[in-house]
PDB file of N, CA and C in Angstrom:
ATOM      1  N   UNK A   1      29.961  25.716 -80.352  1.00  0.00           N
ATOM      2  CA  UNK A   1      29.573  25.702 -81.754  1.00  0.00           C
ATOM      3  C   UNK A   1      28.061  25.536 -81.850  1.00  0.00           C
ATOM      4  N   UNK A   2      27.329  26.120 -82.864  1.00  0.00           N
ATOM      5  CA  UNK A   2      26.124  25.968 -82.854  1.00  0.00           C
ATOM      6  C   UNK A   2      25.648  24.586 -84.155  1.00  0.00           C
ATOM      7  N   UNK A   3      24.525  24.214 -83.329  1.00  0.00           N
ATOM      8  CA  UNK A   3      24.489  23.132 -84.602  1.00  0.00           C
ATOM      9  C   UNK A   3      23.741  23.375 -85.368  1.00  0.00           C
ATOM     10  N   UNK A   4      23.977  22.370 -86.395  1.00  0.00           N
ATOM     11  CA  UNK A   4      23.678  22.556 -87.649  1.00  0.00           C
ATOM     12  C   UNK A   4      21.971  22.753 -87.918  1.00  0.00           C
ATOM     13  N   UNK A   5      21.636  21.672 -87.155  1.00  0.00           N
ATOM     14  CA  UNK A   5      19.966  22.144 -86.944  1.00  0.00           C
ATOM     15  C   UNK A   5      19.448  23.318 -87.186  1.00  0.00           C
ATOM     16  N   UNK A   6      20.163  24.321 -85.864  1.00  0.00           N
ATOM     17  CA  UNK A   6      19.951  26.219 -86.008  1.00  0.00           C
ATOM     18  C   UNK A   6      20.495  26.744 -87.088  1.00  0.00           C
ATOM     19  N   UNK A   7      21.603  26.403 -87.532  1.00  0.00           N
ATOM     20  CA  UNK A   7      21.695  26.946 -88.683  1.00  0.00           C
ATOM     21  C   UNK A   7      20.933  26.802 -90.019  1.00  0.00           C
ATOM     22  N   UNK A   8      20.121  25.384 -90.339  1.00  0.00           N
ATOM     23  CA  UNK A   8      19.327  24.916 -91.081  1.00  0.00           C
ATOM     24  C   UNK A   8      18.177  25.785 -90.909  1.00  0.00           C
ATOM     25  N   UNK A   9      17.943  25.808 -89.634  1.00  0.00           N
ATOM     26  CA  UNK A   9      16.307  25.975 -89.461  1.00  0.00           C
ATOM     27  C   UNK A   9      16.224  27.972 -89.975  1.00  0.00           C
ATOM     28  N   UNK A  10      17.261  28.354 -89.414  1.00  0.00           N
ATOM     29  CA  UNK A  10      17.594  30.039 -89.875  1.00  0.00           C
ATOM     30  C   UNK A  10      17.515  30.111 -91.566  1.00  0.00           C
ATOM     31  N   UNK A  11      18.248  29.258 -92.251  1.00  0.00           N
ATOM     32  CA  UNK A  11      18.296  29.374 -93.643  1.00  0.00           C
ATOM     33  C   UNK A  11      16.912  29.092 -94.720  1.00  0.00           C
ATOM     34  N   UNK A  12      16.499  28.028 -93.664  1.00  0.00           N
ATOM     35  CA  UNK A  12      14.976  27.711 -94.319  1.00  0.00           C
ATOM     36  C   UNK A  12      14.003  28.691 -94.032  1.00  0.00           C
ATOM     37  N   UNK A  13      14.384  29.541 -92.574  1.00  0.00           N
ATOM     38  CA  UNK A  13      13.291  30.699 -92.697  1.00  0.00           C
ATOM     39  C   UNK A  13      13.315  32.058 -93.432  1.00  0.00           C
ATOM     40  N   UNK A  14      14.546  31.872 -93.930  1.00  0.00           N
ATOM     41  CA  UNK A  14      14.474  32.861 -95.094  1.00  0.00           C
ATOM     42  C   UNK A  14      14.844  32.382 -95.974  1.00  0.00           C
ATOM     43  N   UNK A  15      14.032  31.585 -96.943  1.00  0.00           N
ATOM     44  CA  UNK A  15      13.802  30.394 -97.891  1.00  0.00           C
ATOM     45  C   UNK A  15      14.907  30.197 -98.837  1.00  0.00           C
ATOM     46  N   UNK A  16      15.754  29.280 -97.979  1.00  0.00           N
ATOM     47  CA  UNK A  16      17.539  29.421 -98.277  1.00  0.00           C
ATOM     48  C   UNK A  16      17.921  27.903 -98.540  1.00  0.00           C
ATOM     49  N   UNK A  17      18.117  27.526 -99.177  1.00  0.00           N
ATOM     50  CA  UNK A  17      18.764  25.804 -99.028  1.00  0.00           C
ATOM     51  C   UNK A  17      19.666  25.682 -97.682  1.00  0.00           C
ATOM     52  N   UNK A  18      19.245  24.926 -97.247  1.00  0.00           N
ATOM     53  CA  UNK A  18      20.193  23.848 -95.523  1.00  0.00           C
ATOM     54  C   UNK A  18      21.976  23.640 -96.381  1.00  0.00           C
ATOM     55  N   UNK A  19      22.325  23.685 -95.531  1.00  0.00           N
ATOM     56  CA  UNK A  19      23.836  23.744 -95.214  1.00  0.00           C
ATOM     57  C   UNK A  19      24.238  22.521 -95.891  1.00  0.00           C
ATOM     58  N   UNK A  20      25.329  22.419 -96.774  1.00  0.00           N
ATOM     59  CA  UNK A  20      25.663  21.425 -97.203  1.00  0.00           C
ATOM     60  C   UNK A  20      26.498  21.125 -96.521  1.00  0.00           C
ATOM     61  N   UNK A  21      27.154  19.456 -97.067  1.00  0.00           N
ATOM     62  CA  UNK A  21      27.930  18.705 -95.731  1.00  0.00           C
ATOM     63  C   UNK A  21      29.426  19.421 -95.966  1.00  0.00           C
ATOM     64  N   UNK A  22      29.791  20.230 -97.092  1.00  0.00           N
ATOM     65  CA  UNK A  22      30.953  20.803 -97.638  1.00  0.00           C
ATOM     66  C   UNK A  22      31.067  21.926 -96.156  1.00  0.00           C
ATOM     67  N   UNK A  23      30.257  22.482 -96.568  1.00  0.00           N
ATOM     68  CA  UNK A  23      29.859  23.868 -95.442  1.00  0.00           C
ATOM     69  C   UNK A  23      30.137  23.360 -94.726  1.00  0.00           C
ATOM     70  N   UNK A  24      29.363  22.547 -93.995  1.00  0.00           N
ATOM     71  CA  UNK A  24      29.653  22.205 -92.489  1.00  0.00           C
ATOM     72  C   UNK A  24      30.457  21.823 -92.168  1.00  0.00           C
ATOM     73  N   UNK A  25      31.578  21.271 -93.086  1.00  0.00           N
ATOM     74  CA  UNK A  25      32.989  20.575 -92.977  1.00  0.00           C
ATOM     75  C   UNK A  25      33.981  21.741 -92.787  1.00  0.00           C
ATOM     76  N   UNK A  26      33.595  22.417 -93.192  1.00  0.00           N
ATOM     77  CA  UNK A  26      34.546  23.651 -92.965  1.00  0.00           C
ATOM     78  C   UNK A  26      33.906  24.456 -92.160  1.00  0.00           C
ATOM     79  N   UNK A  27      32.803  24.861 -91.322  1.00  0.00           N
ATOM     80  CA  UNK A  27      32.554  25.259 -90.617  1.00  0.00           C
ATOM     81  C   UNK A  27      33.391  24.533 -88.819  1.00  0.00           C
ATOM     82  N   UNK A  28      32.814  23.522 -89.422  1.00  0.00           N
ATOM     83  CA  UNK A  28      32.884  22.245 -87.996  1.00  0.00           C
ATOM     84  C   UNK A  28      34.720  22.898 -87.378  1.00  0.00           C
ATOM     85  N   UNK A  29      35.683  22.941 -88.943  1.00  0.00           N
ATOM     86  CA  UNK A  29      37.134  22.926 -88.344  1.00  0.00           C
ATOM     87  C   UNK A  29      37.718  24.752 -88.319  1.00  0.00           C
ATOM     88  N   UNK A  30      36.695  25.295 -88.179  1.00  0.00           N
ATOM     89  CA  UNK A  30      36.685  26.644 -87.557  1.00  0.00           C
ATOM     90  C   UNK A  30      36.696  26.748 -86.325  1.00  0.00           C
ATOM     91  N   UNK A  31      35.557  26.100 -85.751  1.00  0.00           N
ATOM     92  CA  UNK A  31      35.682  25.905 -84.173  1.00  0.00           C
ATOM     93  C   UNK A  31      34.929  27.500 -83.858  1.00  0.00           C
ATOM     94  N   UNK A  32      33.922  28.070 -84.020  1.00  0.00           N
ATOM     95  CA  UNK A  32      33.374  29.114 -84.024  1.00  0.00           C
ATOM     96  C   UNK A  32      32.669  29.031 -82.694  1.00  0.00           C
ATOM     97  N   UNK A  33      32.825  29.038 -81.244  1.00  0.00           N
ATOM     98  CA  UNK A  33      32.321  29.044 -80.134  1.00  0.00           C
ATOM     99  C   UNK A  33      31.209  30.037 -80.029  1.00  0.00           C
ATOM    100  N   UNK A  34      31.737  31.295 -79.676  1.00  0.00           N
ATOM    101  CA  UNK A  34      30.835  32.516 -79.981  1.00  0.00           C
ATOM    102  C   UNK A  34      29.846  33.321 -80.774  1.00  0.00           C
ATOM    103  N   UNK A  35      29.908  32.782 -81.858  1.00  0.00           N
ATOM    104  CA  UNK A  35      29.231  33.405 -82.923  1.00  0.00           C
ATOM    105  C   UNK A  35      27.783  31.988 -83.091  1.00  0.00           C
ATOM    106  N   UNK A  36      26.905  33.398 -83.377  1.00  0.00           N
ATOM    107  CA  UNK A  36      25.528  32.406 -82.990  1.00  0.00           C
ATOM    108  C   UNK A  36      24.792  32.291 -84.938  1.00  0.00           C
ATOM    109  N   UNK A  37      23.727  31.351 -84.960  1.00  0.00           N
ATOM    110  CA  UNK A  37      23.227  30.784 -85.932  1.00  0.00           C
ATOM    111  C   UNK A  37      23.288  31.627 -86.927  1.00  0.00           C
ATOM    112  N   UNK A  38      22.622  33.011 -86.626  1.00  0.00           N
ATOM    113  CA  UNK A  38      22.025  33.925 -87.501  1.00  0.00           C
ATOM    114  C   UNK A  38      23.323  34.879 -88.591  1.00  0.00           C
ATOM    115  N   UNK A  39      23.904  34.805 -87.324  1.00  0.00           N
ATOM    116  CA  UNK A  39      25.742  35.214 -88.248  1.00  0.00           C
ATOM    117  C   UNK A  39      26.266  34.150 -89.031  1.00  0.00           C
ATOM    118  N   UNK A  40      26.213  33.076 -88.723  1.00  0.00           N
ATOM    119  CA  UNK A  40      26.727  31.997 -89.749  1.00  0.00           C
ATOM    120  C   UNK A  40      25.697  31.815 -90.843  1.00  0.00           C
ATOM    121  N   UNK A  41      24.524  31.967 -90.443  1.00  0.00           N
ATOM    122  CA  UNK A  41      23.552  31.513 -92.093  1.00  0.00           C
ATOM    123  C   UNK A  41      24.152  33.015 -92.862  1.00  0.00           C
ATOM    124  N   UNK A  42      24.044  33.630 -92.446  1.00  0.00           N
ATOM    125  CA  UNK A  42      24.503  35.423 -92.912  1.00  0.00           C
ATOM    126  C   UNK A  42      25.770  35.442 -94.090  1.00  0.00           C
ATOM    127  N   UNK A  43      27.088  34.541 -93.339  1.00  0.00           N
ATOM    128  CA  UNK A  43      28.262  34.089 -93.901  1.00  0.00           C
ATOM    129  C   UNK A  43      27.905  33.664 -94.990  1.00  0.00           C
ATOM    130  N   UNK A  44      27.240  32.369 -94.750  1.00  0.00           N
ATOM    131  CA  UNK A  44      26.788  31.503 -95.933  1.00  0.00           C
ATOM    132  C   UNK A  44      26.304  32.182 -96.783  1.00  0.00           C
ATOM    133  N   UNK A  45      25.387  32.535 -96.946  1.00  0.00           N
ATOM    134  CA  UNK A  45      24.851  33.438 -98.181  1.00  0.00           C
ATOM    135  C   UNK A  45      25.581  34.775 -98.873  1.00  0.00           C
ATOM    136  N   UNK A  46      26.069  35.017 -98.101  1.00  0.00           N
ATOM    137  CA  UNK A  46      27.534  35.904 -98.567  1.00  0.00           C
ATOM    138  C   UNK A  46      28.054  34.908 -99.887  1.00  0.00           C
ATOM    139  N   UNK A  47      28.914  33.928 -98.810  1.00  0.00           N
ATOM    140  CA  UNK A  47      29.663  33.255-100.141  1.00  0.00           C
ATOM    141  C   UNK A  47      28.867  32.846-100.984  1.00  0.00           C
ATOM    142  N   UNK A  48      27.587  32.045-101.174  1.00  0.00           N
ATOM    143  CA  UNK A  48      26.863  31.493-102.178  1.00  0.00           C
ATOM    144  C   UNK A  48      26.579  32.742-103.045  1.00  0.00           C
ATOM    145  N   UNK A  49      26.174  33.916-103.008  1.00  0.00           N
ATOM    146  CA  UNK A  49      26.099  34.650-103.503  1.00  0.00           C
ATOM    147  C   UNK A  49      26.486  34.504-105.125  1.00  0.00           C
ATOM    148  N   UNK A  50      27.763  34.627-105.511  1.00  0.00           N
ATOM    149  CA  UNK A  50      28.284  34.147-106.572  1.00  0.00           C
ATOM    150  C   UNK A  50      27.684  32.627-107.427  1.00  0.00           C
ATOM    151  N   UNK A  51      26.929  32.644-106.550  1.00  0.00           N
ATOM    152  CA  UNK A  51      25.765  31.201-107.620  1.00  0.00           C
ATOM    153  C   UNK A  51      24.842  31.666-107.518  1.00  0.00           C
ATOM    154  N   UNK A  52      24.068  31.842-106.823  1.00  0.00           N
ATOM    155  CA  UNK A  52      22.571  32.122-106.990  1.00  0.00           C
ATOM    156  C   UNK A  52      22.261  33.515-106.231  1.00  0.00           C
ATOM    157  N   UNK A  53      21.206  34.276-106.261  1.00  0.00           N
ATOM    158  CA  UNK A  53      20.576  35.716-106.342  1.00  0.00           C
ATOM    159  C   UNK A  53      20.067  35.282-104.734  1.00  0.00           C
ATOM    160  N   UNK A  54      21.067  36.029-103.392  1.00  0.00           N
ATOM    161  CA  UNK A  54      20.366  35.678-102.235  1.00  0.00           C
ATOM    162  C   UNK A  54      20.200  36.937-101.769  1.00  0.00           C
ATOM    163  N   UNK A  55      20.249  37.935-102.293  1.00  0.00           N
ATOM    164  CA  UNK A  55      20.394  39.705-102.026  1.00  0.00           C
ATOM    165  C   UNK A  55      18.712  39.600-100.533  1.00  0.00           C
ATOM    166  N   UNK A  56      17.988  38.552-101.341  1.00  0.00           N
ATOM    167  CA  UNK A  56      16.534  39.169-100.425  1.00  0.00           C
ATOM    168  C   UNK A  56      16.930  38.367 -99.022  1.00  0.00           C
ATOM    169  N   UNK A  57      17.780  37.208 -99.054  1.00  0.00           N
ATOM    170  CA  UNK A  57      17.989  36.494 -97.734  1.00  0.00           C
ATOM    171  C   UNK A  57      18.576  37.063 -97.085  1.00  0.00           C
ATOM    172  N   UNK A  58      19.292  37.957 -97.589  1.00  0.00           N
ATOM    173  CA  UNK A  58      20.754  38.264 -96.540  1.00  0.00           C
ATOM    174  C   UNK A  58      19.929  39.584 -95.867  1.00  0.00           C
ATOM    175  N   UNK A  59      19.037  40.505 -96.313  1.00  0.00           N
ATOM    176  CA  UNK A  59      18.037  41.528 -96.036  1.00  0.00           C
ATOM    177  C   UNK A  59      17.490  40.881 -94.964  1.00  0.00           C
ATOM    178  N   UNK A  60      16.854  39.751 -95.269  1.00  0.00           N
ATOM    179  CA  UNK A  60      15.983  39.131 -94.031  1.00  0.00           C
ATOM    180  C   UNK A  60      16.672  38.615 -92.737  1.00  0.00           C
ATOM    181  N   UNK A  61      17.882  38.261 -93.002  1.00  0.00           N
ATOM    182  CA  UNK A  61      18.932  37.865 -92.248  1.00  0.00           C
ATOM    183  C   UNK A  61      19.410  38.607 -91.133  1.00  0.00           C
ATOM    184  N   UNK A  62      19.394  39.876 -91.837  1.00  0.00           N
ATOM    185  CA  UNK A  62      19.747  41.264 -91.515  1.00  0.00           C
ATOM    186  C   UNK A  62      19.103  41.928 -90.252  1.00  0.00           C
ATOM    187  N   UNK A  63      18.089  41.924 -90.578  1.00  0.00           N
ATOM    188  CA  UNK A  63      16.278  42.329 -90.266  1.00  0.00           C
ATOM    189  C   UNK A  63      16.080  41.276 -88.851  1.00  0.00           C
ATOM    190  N   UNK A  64      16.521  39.722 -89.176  1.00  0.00           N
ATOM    191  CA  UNK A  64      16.131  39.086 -87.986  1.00  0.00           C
ATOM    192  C   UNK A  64      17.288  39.417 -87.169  1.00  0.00           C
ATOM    193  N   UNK A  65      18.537  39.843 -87.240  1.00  0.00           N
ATOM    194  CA  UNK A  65      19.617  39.780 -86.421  1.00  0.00           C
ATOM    195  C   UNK A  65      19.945  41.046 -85.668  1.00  0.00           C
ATOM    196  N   UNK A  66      19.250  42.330 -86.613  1.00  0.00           N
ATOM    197  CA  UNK A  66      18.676  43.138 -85.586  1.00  0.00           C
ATOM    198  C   UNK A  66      17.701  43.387 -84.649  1.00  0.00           C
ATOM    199  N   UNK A  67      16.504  42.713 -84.950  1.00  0.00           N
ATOM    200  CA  UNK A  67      15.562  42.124 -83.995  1.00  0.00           C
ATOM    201  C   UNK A  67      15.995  41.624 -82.775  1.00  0.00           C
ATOM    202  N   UNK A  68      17.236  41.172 -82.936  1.00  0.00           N
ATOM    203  CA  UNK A  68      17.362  40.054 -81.716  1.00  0.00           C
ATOM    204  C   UNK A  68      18.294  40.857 -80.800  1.00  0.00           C
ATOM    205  N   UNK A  69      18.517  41.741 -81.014  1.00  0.00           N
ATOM    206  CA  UNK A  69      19.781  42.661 -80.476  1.00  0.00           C
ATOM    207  C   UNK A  69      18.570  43.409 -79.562  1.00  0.00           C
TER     208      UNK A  69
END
C-alpha cells in the first residue's frame, strides 16, 4: 500500500486538498498493493469531482502519470 504521505504530496502538486481521514479509511480497507500514488490521487479526484471543479487536476494527473511511464 502506498502511504498517505505520497498520496498527499501528489495531490498538493496539482493544487488538490490532502486526503481526508474518510478517504483513507476506505482506501486503507481496499488493501491496494500494486497500484501506485499517482493512480490513487487520480481516483480521488474522479470521485470529488461532483463537489468541486478538478477537470485541471485530473489533466495534470494525467500528464504526470504519463511522464512516468
Amino acid at each position: 500500500m502506498v502511504s498517505r504521505k505520497k498520496v498527499d504530496d501528489v495531490l498538493v502538486a496539482v493544487d488538490a486538498a490532502n486526503v481526508s481521514q474518510r478517504e483513507w479509511d476506505f482506501l486503507t480497507t481496499l488493501r491496494l498493493s500494486d497500484v501506485n500514488e499517482i493512480t490513487i490521487a487520480q481516483a480521488l479526484l474522479e470521485r470529488r469531482k461532483a463537489f468541486e471543479d478538478t477537470r485541471q487536476t485530473i489533466d495534470s494527473l494525467t500528464l504526470l502519470a504519463n511522464c512516468r511511464l
